[in-house]
Protein backbone atom coordinates (compact mmCIF):
# COMPACT_ATOMS: atom_id res chain seq x y z
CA UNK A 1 76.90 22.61 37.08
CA UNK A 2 74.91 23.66 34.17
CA UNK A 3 71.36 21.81 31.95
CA UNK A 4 71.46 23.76 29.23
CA UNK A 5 69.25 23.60 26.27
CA UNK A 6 67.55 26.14 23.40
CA UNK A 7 64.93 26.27 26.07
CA UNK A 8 67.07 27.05 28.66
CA UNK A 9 70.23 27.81 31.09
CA UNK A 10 69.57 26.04 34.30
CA UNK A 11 72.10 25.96 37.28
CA UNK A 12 71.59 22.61 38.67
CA UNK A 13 72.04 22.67 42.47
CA UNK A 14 72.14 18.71 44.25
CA UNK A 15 72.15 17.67 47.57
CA UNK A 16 74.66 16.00 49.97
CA UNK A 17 73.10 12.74 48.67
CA UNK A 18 73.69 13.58 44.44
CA UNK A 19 70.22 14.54 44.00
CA UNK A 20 68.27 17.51 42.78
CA UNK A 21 66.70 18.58 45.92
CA UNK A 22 67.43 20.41 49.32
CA UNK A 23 69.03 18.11 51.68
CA UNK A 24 67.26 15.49 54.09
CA UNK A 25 68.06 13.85 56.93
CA UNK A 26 67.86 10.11 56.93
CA UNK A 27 66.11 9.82 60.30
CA UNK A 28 62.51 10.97 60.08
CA UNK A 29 61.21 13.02 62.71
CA UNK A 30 57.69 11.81 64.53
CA UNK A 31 56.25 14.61 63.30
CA UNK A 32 56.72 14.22 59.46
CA UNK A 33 54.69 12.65 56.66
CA UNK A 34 57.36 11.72 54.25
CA UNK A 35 56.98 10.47 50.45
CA UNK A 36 59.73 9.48 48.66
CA UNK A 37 59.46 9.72 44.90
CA UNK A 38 61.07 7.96 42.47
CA UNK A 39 61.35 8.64 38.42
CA UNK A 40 63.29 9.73 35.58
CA UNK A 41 64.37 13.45 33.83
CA UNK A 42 60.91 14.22 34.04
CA UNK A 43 61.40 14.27 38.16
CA UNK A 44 64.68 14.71 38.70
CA UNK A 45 63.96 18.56 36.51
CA UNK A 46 67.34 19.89 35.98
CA UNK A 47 65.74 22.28 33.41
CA UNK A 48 64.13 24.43 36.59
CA UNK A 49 64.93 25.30 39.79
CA UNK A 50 64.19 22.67 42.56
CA UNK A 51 62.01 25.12 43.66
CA UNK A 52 59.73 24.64 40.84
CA UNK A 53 60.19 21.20 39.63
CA UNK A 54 57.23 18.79 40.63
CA UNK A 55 58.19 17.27 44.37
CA UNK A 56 58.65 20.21 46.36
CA UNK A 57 55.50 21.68 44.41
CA UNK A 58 53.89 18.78 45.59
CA UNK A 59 54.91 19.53 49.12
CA UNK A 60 54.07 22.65 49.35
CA UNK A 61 50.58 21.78 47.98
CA UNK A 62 50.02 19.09 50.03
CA UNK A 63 51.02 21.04 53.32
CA UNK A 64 48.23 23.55 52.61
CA UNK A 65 46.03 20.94 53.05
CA UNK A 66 47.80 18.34 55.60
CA UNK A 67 47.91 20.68 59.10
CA UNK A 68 48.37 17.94 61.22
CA UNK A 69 51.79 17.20 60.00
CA UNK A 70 54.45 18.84 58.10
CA UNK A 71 54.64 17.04 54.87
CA UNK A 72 58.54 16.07 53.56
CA UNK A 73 58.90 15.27 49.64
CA UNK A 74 62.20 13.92 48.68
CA UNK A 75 63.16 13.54 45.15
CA UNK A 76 65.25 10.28 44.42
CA UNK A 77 64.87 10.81 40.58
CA UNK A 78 67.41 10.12 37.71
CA UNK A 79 67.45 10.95 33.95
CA UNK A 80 68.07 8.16 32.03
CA UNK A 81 66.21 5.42 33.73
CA UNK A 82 63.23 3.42 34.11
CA UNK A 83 60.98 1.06 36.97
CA UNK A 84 63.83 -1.60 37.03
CA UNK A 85 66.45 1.24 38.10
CA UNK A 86 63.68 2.58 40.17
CA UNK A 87 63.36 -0.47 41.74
CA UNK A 88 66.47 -0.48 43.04
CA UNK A 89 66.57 3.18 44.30
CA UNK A 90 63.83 2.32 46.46
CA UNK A 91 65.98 -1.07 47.94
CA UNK A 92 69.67 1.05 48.18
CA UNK A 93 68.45 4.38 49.07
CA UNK A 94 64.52 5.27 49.44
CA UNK A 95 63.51 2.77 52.21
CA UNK A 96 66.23 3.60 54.32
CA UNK A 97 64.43 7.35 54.62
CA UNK A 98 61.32 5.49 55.86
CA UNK A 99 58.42 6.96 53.43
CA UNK A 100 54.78 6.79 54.61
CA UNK A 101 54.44 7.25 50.76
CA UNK A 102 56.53 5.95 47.29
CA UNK A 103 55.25 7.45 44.15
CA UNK A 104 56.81 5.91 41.13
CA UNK A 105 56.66 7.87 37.91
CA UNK A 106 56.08 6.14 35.09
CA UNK A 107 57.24 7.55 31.32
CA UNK A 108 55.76 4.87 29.11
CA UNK A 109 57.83 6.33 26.12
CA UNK A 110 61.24 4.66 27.35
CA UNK A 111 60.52 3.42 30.86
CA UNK A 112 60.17 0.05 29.26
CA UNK A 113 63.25 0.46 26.86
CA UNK A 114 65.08 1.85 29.96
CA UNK A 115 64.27 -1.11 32.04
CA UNK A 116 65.39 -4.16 30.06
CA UNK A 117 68.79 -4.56 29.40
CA UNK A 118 68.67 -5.80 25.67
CA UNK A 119 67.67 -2.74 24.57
CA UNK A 120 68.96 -0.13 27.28
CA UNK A 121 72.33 -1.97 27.46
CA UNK A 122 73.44 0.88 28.86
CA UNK A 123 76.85 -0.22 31.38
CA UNK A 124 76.46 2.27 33.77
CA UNK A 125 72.97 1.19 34.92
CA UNK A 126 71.28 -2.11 37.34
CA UNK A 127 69.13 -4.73 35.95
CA UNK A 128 66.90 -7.42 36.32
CA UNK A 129 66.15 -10.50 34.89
CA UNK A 130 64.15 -13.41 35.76
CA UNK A 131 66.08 -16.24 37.60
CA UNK A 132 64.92 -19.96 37.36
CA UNK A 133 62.29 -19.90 39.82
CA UNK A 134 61.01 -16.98 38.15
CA UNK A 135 61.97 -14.32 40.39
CA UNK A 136 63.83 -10.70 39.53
CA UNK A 137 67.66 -11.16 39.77
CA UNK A 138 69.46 -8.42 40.71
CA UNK A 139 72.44 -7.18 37.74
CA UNK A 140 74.94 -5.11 38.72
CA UNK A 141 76.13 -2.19 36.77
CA UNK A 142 79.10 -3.35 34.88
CA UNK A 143 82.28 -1.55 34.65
CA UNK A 144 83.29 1.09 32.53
CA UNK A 145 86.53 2.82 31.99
CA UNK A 146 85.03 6.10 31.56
CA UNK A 147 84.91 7.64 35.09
CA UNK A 148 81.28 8.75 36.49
CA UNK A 149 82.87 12.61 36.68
CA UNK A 150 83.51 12.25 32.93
CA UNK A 151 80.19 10.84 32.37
CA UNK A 152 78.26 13.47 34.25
CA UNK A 153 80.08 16.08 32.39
CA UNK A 154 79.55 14.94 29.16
CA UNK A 155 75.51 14.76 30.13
CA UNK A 156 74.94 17.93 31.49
CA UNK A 157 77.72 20.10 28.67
CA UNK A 158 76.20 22.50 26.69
CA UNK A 159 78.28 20.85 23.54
CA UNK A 160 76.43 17.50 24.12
CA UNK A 161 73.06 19.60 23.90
CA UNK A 162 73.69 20.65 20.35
CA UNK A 163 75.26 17.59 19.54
CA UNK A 164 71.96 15.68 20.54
CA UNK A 165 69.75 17.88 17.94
CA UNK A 166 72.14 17.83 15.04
CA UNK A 167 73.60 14.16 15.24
CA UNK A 168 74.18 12.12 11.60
CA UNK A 169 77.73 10.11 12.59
CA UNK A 170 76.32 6.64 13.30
CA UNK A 171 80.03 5.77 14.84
CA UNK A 172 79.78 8.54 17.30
CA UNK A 173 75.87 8.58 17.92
CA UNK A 174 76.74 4.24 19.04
CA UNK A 175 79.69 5.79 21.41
CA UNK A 176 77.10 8.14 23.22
CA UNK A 177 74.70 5.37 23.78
CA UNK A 178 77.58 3.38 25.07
CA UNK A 179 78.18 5.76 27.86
CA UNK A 180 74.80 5.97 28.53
CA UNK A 181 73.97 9.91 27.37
CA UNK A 182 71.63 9.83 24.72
CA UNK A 183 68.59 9.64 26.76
CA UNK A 184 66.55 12.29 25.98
CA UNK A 185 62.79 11.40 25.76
CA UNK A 186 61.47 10.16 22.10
CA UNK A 187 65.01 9.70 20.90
CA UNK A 188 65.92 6.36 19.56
CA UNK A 189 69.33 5.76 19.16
CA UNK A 190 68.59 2.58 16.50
CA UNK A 191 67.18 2.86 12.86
CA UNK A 192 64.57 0.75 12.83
CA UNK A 193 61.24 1.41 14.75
CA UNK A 194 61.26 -1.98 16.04
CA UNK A 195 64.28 -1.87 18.21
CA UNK A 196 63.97 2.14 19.36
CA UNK A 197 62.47 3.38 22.00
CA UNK A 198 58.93 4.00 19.78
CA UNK A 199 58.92 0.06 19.76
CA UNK A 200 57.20 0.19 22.84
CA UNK A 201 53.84 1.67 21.20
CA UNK A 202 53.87 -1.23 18.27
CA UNK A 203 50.71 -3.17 18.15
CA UNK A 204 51.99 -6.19 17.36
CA UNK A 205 54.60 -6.51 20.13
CA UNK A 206 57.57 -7.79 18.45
CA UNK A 207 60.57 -9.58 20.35
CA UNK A 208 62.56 -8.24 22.48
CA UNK A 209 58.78 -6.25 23.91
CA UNK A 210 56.88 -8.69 25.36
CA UNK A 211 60.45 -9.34 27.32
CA UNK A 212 60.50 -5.97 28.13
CA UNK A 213 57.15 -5.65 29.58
CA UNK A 214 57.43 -8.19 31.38
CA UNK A 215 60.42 -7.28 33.54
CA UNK A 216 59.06 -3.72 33.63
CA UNK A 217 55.46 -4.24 35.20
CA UNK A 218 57.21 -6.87 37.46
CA UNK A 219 59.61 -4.28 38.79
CA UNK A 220 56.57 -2.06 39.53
CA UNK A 221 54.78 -4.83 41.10
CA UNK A 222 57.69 -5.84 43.14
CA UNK A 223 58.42 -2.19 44.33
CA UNK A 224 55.28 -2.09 45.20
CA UNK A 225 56.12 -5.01 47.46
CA UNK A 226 58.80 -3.98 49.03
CA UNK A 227 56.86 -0.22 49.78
CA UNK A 228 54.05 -2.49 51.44
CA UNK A 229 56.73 -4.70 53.39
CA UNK A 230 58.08 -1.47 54.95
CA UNK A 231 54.79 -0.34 55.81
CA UNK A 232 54.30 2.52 53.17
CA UNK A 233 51.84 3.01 50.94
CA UNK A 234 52.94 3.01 47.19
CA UNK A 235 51.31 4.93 44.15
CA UNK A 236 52.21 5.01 40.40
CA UNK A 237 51.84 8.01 38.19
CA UNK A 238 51.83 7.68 34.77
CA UNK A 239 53.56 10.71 32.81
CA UNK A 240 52.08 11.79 29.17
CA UNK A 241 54.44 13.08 26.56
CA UNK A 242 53.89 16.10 24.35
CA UNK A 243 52.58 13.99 21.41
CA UNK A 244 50.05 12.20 23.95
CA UNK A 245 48.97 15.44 25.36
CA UNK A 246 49.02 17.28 21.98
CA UNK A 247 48.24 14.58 19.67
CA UNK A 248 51.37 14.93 17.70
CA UNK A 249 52.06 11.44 16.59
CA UNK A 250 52.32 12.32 12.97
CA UNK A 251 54.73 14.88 13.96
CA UNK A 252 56.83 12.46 16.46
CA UNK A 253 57.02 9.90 13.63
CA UNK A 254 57.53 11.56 10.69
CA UNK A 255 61.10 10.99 10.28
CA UNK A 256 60.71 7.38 10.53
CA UNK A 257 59.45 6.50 6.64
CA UNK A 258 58.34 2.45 7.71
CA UNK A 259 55.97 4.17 10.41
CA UNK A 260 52.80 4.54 8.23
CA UNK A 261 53.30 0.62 7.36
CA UNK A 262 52.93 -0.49 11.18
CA UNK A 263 50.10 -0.49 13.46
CA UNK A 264 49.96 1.55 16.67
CA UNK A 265 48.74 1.24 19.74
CA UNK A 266 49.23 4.12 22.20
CA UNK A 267 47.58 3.06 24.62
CA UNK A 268 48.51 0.16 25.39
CA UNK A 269 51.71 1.02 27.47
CA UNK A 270 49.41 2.85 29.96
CA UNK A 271 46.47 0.74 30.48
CA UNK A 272 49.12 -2.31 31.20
CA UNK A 273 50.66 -0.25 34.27
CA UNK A 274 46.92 0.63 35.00
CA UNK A 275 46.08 -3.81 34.81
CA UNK A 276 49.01 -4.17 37.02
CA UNK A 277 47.43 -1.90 39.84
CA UNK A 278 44.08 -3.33 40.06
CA UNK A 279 46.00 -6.82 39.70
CA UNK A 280 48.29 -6.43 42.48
CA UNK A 281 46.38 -3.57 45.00
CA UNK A 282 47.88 -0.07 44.21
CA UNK A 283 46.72 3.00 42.80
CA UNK A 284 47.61 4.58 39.26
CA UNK A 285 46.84 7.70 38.29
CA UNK A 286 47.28 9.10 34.69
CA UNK A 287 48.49 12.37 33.85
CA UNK A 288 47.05 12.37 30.14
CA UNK A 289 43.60 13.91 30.85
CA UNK A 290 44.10 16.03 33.10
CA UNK A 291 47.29 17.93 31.05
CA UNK A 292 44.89 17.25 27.84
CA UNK A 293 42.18 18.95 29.32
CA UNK A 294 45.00 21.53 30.49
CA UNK A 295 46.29 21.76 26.97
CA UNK A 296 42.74 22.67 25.21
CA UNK A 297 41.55 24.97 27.42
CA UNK A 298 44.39 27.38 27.62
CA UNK A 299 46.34 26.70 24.26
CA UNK A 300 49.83 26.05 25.84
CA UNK A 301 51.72 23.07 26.18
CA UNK A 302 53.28 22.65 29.73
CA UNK A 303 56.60 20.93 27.89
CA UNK A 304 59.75 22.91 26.44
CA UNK A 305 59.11 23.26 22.74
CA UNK A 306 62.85 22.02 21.88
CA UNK A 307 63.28 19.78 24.86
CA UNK A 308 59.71 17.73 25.34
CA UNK A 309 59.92 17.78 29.59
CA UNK A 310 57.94 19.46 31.60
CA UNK A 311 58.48 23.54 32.04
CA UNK A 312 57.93 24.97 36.00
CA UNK A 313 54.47 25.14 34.80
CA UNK A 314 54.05 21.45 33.79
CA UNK A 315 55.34 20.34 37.40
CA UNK A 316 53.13 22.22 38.94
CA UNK A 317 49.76 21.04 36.94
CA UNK A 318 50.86 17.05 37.88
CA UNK A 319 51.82 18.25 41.03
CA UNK A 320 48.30 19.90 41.58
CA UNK A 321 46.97 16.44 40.22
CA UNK A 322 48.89 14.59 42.34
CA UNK A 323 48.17 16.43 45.55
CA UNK A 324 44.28 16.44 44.99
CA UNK A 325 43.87 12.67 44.33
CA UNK A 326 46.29 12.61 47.99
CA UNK A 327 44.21 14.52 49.69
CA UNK A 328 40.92 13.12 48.23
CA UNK A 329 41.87 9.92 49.34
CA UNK A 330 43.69 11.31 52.73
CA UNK A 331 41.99 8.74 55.22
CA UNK A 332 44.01 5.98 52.77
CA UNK A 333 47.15 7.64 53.05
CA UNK A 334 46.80 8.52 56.92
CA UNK A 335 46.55 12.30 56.27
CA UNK A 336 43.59 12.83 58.27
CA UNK A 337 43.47 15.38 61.03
């Protein structure tokens, strides 16, 4: 099929298993370091060729390092969700490719909106909530009458493209959401600040957030669980949008009039997923700096102008940050020669 956007044509190419990526066998060869990555848009890349979106950039730079083994990166991504989706991924599909490595990508901007079903509410997607004994209980996607061929068309069409930048009809922007199609990063499908996907930056962490957060981090935490139960290590990266990286926050908000009346805290979606690590054992590494630094010194953002995810070139810089904190750390990850 076709991604197409102002910033681009792509022909999207998926594997035998529905994924963009070359195909994998389930049985992993004694010879093979495997990582299994999980995400959102930002991963799965439609917008470039697999060849240049960020896991098989990440394999190829690992491999120049890793001679001891030949180094397998699968790409288990989807646009449109978030940890507690992830979560699940990892239980009905990752673990059964048996990863020496899970790296879960983290996009604070709607990874936590994604994740909890009061706000997502999307029907097409799994849940969690917490059970009596406070545990995660598994929700099951519920059942819509528009078929998942439908669906898929209707995300990738180059009519719902232009559609998504020129929207005003609330009565068709709510029938979108209902099929679960407006997902495109920074765009909140409600009026108010509060209860869009920008809620998540809100200082003040009004209801449903703290809910939100809390069956977010605890699907991290839990994945990170079930990675250590299966005897793989487990990593989350933490993915910077354009206004992060940039510092465009005036720009992001400015068609949001109550947004110079609230407080802000950026930062504070981040450094929770970075608590959670040193909490519970597992590593987090933050792509902010390193694109930041990327961004200043060269003068060109790494994101489509129109579109906000990473270009070939973005993949490759958290890719190349990726692979050297790996290989930095390759005794951890049993990379060693």
């Amino acid at each position: 099929t076709r991604w197409v956007n102002k910033d681009y044509d792509q022909a999207v190419i998926t594997n035998n298993a529905g994924f963009h990526d070359y195909k994998h066998q389930i049985e992993k060869p004694s010879d093979v370091y495997r990582v299994v990555v999980l995400g959102d848009s930002f991963i799965e890349a439609l917008s470039t060729p697999i060849e240049s979106g960020f896991t098989l950039q990440l394999e190829q730079l690992m491999q120049r390092d890793v001679k001891s083994r030949r180094v397998e990166v699968i790409n288990l991504a989807v646009g449109g969700t978030g940890p507690a989706q992830y979560l699940r991924m990892l239980q009905a599909k990752g673990l059964a490719y048996h990863p020496d490595l899970v790296i879960m990508a983290v996009f604070p901007d709607n990874d936590f909106w994604d994740s909890y079903e009061e706000l997502s509410g999307s029907p097409s997607k799994v849940f969690y909530r917490f059970g009596s004994d406070g545990s995660l209980e598994y929700l099951p996607p519920r059942i819509s009458s528009i078929s998942a061929e439908f669906r898929l068309w209707l995300r990738k069409s180059a009519f719902l493209s232009l559609l998504r930048a020129g929207i005003n009809s609330t009565a068709t922007e709510s029938w979108l959401a209902e099929l679960n199609i407006l997902q495109a990063p920074g765009l909140g499908i409600e009026p108010s600040l509060r209860r869009s996907e920008w809620g998540v930056f809100l200082a003040t962490h009004p209801e449903p957030w703290p809910a939100a957060y809390q069956t977010t981090l605890d699907s991290i935490r839990s994945a990170h669980r079930l990675s250590a139960d299966a005897g793989a290590e487990f990593l989350v990266m933490v993915i910077a949008s354009v206004a992060m990286v940039e510092d465009r926050w005036d720009e992001a908000l400015a068609p949001y009039p109550e947004a110079r009346s609230l407080r802000w805290d950026f930062e504070y979606p981040s450094a929770q997923i970075a608590q959670l690590g040193k909490k519970d054992g597992f590593p987090v590494i933050s792509l902010v700096e390193p694109f930041r630094e990327d961004f200043k010194a060269t003068g060109r953002s790494h994101s489509w102008p129109h579109d906000g995810h990473w270009s070939s070139a973005g993949n490759r810089v958290a890719a190349q940050v990726c692979s050297r904190y790996l290989v930095a750390h390759r005794d951890t990850y049993g990379l060693a020669d």
